[in-house]
N, C-alpha and C. Protein backbone atom coordinates (compact mmCIF):
# COMPACT_ATOMS: atom_id res chain seq x y z
N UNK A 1 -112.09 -11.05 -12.22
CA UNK A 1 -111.04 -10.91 -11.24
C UNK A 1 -110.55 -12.27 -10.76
N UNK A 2 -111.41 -13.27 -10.63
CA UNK A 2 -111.05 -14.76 -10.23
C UNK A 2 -110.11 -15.25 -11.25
N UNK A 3 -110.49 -15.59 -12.36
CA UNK A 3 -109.41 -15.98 -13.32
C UNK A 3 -108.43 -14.99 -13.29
N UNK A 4 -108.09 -14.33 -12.95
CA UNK A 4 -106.69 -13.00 -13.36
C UNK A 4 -105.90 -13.74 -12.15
N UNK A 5 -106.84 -14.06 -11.04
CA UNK A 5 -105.82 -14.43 -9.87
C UNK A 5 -106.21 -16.06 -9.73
N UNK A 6 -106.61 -16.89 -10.80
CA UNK A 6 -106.73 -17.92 -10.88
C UNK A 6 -105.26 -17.99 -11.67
N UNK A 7 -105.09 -17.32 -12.83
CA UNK A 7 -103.70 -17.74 -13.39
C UNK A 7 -102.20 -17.18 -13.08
N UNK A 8 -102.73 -15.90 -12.43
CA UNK A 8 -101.46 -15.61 -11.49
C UNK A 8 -100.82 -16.66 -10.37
N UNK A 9 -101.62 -17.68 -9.65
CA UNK A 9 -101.36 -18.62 -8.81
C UNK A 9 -101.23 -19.79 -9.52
N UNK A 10 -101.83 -19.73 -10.86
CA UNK A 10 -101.25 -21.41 -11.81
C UNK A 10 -99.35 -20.87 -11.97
N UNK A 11 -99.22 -19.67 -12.38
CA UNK A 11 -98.02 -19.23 -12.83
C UNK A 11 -96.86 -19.46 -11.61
N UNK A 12 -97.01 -19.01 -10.51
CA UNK A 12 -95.94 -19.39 -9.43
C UNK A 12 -96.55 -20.74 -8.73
N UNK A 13 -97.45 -21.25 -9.03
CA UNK A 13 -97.10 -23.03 -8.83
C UNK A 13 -95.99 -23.44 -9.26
N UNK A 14 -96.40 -23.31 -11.12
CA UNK A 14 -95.32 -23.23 -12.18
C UNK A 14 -93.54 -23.14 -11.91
N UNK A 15 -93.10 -21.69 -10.89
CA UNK A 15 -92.25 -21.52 -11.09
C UNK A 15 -91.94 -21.69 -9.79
N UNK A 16 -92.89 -21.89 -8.68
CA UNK A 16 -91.93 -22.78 -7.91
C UNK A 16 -91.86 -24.42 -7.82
N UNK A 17 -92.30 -24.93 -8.41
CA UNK A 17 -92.10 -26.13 -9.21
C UNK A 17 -90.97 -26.21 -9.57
N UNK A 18 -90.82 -25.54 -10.62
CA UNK A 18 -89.15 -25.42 -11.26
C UNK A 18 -88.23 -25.01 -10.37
N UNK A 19 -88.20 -23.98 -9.86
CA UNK A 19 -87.16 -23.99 -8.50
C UNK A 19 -86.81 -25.10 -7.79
N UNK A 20 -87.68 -25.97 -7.20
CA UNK A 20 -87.76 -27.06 -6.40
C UNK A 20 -87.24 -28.18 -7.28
N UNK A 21 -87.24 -28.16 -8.57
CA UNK A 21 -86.75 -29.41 -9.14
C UNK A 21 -85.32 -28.74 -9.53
N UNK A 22 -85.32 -27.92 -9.45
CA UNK A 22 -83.59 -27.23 -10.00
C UNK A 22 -82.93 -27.39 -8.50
N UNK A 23 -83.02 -26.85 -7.78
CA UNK A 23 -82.22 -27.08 -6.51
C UNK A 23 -82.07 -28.84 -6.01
N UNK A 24 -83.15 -29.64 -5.92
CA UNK A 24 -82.89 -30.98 -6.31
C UNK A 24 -81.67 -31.78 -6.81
N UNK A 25 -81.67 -30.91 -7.97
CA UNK A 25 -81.02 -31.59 -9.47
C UNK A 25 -79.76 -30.74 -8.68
N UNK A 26 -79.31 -29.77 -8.25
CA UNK A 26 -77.96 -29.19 -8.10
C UNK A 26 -77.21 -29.82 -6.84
N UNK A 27 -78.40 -29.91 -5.69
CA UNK A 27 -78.14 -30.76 -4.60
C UNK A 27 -77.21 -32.02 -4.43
N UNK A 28 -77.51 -32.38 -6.13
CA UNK A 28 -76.73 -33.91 -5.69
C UNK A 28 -75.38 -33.47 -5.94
N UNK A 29 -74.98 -32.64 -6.62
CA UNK A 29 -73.43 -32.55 -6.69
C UNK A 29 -72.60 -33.51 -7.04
N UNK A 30 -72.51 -34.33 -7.85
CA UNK A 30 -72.15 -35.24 -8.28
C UNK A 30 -70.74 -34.81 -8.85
N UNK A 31 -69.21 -35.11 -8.59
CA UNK A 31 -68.48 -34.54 -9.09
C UNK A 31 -67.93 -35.93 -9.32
N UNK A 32 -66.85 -35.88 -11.00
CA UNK A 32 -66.41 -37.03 -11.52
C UNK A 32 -65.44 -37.50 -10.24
N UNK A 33 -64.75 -38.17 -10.04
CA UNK A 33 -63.35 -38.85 -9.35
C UNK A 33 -62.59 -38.46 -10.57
N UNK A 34 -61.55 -38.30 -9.89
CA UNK A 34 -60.89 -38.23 -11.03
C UNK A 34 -59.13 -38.48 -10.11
N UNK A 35 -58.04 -38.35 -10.88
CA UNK A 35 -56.85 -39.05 -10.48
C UNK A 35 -56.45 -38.43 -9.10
N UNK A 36 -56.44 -37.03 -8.93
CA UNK A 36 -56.71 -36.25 -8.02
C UNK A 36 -57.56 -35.22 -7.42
N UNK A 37 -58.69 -35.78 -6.65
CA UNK A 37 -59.58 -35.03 -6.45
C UNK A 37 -59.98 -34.46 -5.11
N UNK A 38 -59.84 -33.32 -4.96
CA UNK A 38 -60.09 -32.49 -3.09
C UNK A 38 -61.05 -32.39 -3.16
N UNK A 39 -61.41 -32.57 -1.94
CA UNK A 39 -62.54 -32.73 -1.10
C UNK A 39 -63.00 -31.27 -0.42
N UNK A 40 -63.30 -30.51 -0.05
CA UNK A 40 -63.67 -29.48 1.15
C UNK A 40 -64.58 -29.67 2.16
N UNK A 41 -63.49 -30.34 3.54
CA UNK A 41 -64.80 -30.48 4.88
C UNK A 41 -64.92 -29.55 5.34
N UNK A 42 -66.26 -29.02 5.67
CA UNK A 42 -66.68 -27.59 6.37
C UNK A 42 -67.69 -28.37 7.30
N UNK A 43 -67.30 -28.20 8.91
CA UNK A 43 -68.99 -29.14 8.92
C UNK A 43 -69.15 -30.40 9.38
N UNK A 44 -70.42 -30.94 8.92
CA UNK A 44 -70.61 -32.00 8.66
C UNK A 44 -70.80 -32.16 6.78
N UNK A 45 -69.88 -32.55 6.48
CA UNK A 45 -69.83 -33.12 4.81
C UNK A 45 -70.06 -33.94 4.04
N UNK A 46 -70.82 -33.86 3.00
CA UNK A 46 -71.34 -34.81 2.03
C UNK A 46 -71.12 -34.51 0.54
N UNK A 47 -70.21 -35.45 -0.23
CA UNK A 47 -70.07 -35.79 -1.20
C UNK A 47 -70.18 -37.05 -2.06
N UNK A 48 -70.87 -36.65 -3.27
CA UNK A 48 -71.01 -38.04 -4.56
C UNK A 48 -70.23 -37.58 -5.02
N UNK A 49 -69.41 -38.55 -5.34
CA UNK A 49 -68.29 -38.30 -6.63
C UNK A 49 -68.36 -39.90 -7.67
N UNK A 50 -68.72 -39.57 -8.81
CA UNK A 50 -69.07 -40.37 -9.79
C UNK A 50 -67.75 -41.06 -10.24
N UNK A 51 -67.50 -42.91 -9.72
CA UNK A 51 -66.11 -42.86 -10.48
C UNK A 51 -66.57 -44.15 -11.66
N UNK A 52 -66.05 -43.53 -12.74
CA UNK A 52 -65.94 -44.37 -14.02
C UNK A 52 -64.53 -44.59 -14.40
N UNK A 53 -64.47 -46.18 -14.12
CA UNK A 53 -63.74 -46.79 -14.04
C UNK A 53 -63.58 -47.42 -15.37
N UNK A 54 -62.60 -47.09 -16.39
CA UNK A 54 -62.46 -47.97 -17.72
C UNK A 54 -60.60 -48.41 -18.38
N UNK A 55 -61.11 -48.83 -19.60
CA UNK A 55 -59.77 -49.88 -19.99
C UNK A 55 -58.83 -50.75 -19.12
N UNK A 56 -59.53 -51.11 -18.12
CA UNK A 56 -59.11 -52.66 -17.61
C UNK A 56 -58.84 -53.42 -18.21
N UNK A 57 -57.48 -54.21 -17.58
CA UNK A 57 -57.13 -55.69 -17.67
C UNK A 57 -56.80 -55.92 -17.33
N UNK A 58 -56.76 -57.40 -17.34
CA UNK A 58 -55.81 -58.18 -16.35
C UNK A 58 -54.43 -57.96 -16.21
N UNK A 59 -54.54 -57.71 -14.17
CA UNK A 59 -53.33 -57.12 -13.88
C UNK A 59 -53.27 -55.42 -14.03
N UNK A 60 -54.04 -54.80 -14.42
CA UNK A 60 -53.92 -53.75 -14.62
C UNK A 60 -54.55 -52.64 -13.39
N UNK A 61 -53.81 -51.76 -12.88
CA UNK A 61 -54.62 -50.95 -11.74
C UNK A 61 -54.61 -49.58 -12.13
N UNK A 62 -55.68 -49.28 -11.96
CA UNK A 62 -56.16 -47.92 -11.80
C UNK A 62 -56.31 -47.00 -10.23
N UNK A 63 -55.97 -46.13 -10.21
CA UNK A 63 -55.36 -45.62 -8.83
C UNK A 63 -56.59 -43.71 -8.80
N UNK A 64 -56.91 -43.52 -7.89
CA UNK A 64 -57.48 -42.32 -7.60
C UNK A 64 -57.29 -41.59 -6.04
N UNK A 65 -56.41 -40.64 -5.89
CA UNK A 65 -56.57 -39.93 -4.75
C UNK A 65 -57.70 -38.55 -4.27
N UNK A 66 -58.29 -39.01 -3.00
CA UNK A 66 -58.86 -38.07 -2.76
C UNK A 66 -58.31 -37.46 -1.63
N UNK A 67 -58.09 -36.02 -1.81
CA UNK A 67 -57.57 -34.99 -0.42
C UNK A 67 -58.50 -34.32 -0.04
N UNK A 68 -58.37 -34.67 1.36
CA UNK A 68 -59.41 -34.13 2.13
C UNK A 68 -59.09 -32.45 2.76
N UNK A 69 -59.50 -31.64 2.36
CA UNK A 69 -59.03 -30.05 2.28
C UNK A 69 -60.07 -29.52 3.95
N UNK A 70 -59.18 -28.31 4.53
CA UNK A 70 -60.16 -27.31 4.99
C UNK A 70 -59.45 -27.22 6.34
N UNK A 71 -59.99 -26.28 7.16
CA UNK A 71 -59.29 -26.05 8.66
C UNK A 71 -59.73 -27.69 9.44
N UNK A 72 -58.62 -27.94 9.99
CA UNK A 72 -58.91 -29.72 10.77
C UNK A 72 -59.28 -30.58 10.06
N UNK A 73 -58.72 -30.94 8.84
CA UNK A 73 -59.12 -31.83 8.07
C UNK A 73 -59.11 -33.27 8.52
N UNK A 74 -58.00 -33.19 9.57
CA UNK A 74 -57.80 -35.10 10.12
C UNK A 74 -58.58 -35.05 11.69
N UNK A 75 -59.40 -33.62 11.54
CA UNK A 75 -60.51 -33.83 12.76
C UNK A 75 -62.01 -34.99 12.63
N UNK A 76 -61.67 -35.09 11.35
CA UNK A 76 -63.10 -35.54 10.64
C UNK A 76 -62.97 -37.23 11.08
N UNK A 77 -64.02 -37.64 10.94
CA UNK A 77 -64.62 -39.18 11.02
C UNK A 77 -64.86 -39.04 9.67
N UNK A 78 -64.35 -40.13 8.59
CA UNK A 78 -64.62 -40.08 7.66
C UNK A 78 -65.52 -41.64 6.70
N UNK A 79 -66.13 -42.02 6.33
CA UNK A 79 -67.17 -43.15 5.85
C UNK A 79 -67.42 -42.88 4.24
N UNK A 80 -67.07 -44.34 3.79
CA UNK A 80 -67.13 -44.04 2.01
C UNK A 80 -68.74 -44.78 2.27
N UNK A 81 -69.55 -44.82 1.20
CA UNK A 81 -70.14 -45.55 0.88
C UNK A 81 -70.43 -45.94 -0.52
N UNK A 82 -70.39 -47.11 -1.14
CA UNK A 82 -70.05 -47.17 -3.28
C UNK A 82 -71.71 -47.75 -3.20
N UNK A 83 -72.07 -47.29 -4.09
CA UNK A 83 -73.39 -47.18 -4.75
C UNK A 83 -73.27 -47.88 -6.35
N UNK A 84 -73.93 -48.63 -6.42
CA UNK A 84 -74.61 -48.47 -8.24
C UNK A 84 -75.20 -49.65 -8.19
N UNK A 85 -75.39 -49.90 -9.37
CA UNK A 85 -76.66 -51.02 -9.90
C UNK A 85 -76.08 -52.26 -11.61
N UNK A 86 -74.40 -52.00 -11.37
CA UNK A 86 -74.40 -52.55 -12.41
C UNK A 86 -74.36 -53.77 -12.61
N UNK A 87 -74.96 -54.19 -13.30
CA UNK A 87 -75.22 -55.62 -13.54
C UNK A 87 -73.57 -56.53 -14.06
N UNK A 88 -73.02 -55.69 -14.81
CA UNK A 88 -72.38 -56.61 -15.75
C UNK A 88 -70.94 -57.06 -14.97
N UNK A 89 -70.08 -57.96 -14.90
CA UNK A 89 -69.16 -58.74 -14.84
C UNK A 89 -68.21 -58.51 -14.10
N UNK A 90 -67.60 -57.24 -14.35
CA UNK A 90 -66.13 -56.42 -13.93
C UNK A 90 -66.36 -56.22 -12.35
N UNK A 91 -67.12 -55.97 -11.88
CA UNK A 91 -67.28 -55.54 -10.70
C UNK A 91 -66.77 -56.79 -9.78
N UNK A 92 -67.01 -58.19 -10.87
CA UNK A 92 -66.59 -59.66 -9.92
C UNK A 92 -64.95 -59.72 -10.18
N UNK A 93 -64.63 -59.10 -10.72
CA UNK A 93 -63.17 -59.27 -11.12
C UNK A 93 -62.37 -57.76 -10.69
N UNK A 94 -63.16 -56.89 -9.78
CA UNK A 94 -61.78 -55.97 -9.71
C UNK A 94 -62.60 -56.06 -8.06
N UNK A 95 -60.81 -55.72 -7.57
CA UNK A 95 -60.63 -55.34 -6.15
C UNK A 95 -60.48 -54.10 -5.70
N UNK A 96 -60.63 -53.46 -4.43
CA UNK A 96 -60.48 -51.93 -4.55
C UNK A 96 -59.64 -52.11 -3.20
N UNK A 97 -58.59 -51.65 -3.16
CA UNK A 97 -58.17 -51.86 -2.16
C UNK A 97 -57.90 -49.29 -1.47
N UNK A 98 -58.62 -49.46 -0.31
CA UNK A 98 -58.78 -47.95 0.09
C UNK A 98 -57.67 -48.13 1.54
N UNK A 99 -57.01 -46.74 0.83
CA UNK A 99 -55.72 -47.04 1.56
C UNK A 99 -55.57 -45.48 2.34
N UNK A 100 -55.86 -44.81 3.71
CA UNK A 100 -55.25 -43.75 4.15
C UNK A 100 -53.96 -44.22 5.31
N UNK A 101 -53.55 -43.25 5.83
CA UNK A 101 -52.76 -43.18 6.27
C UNK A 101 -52.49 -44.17 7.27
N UNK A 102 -53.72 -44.43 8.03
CA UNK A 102 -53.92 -44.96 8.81
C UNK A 102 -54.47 -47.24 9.15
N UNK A 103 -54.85 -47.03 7.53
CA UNK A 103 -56.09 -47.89 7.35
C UNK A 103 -55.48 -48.41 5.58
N UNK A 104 -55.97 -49.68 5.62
CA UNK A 104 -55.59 -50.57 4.25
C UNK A 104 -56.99 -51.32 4.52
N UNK A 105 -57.90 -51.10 3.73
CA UNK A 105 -58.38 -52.05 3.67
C UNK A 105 -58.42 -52.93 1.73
N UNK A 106 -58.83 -54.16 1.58
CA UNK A 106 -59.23 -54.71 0.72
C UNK A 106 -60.43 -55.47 0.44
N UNK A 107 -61.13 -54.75 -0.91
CA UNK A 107 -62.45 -55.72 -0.99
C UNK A 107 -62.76 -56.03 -2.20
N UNK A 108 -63.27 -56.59 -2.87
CA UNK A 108 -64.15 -56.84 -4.52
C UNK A 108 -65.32 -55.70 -4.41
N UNK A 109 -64.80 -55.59 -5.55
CA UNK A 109 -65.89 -53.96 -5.66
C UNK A 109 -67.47 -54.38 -5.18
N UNK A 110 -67.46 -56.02 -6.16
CA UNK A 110 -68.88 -56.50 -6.03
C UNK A 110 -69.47 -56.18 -4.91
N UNK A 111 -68.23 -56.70 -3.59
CA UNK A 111 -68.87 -56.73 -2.09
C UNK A 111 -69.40 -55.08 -1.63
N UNK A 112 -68.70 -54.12 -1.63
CA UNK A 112 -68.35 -52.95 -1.68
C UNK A 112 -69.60 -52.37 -2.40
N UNK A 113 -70.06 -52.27 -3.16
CA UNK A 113 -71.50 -52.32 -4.05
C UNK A 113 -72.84 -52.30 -3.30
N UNK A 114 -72.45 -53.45 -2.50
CA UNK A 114 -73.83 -53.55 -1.70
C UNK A 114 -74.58 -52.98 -0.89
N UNK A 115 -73.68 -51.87 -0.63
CA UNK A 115 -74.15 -50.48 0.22
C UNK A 115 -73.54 -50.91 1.47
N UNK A 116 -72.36 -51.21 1.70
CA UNK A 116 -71.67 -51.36 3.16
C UNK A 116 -71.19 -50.09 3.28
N UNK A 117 -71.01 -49.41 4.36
CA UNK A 117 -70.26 -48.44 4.93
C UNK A 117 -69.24 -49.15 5.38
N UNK A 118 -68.37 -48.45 4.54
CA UNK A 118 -66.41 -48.13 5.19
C UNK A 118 -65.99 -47.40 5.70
N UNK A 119 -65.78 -47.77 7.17
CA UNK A 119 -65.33 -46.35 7.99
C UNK A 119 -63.53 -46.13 8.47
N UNK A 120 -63.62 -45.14 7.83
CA UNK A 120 -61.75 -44.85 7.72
C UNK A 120 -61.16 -44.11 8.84
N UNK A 121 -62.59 -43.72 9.90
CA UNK A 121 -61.67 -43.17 11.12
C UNK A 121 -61.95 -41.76 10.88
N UNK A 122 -60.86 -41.19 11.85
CA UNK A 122 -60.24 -39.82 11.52
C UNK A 122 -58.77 -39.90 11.73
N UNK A 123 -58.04 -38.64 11.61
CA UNK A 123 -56.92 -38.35 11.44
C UNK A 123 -56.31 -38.97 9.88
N UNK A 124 -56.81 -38.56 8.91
CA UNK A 124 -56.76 -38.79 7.56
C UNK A 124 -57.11 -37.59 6.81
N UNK A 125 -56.18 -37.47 5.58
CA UNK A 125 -56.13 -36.15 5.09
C UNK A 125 -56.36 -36.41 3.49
N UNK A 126 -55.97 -37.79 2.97
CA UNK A 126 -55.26 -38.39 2.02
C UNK A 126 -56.50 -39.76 2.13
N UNK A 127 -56.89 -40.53 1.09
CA UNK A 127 -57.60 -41.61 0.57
C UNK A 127 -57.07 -41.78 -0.88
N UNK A 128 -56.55 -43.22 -0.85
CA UNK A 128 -56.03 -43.46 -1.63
C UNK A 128 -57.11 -44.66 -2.50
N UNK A 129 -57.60 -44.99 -3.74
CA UNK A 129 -58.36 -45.79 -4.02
C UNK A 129 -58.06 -46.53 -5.58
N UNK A 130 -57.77 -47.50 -5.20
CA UNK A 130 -57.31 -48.45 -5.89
C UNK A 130 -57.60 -49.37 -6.48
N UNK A 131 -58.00 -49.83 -7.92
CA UNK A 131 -58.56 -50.70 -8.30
C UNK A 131 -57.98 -51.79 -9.30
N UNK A 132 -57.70 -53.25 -8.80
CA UNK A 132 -56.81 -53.71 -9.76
C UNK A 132 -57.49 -55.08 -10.44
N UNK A 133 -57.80 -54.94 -11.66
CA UNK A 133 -58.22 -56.24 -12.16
C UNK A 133 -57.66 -57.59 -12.29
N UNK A 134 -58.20 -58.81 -11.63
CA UNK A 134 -57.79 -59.58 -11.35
C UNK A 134 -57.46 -60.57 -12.59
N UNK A 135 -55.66 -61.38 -12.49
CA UNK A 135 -55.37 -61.43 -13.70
C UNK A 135 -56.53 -62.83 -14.01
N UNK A 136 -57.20 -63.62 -13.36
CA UNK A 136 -58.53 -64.70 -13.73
C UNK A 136 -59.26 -64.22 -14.47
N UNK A 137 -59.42 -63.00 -15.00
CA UNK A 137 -60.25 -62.43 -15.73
C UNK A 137 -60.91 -63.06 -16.84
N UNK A 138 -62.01 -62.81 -17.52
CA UNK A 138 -61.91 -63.41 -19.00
C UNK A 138 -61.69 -62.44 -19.79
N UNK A 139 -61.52 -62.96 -21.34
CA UNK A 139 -61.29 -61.95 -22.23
C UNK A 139 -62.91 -60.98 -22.39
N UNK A 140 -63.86 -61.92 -21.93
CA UNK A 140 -65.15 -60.62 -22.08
C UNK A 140 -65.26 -59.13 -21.30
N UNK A 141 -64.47 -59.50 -20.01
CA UNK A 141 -64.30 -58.51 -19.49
C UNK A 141 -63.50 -57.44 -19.55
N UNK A 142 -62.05 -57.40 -20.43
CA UNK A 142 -61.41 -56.57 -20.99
C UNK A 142 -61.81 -55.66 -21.54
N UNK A 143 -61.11 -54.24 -21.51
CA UNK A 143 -61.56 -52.98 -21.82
C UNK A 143 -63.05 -52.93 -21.51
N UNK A 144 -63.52 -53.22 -20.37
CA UNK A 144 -64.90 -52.84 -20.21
C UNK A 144 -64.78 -51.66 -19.21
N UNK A 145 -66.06 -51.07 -19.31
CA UNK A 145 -66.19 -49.85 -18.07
C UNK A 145 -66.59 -50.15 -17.21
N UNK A 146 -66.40 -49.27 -16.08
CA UNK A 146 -68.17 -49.48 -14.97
C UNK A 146 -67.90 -48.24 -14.37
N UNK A 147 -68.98 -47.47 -13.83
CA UNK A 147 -69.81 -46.44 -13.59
C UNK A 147 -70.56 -46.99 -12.31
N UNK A 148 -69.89 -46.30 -11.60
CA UNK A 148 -71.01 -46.27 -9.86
C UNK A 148 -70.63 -44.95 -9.02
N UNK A 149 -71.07 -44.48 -7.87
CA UNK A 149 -70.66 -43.55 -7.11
C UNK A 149 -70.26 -43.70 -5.61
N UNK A 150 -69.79 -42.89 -5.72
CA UNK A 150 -68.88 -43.03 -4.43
C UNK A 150 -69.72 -41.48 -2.79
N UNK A 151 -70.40 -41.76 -2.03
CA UNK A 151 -70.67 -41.05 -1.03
C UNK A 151 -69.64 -41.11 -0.15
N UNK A 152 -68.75 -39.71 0.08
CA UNK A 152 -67.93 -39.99 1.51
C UNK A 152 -68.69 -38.71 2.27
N UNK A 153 -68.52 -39.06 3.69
CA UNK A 153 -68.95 -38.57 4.58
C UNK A 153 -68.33 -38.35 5.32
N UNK A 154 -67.90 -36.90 6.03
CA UNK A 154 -66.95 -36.68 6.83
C UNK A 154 -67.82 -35.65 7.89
N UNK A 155 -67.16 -36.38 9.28
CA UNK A 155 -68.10 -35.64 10.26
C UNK A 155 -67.33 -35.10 11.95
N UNK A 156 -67.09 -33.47 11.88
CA UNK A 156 -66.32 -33.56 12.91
C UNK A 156 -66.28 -34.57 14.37
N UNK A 157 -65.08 -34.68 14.25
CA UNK A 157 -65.06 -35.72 15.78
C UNK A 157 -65.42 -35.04 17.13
């Protein structure tokens, strides 16, 4: 009888194990950026949105809007934060300049990287994000990618 209920309790270790690493893994929600991408604040809100940024050059900008969706959307306090770890080059050569309605700011992604919080306020519906490679560039850095994420946080006022 011990072993019958010795492996009945190895078995839902087992499967709540796996539960716990599946909800984990779904938790992060990671959605691409992409040219136009809505948001839904319900709440207090949290989103990663993965932006991969490629075929740069000098002089060249790449542009991404995010809309911020839901009842009181420009009720929100809203805070980006850019995440990643990439080592290589481009990040010293492009600028991001995040533009709502209200707010322009400009930075080098590099700086932006370091885990600063950007806080855009509220009364914003619209984030505009902008990335333009600087024409100093070298030719190594052409057509390169980069891959980091983007946390915004929106929190009723």
């Amino acid at each position: 009888m011990s072993k019958k209920l010795l492996f009945i309790l190895s078995i839902v270790t087992v499967i709540i194990s796996f539960t716990g690493i599946s909800i984990v893994w779904s938790n992060r929600s990671d959605a691409k950026l992409s040219d136009n991408t809505t948001v839904v604040v319900d709440g207090n809100t949290h989103r990663t949105l993965k932006a991969e940024i490629g075929n740069l050059y000098p002089g060249k900008t790449a542009e991404y809007v995010i809309n911020l969706a839901g009842d009181n959307a420009r009720e929100y306090d809203v805070t980006l934060n850019f995440q990643g770890d990439d080592d290589g080059v481009l990040k010293d050569y492009v600028t991001v300049a995040i533009i709502t309605e209200n707010t322009i700011i400009e930075k080098p992604l590099g700086e932006l990287l370091k885990g600063d919080t950007v806080a855009l306020g509220g009364n914003t519906s619209v984030i505009t994000l902008s990335y333009t490679m600087s024409e100093s560039a070298s030719n190594e850095t052409q057509e390169s990618d980069i891959t980091f994420y983007i946390d915004l946080n929106a929190k009723r006022s």
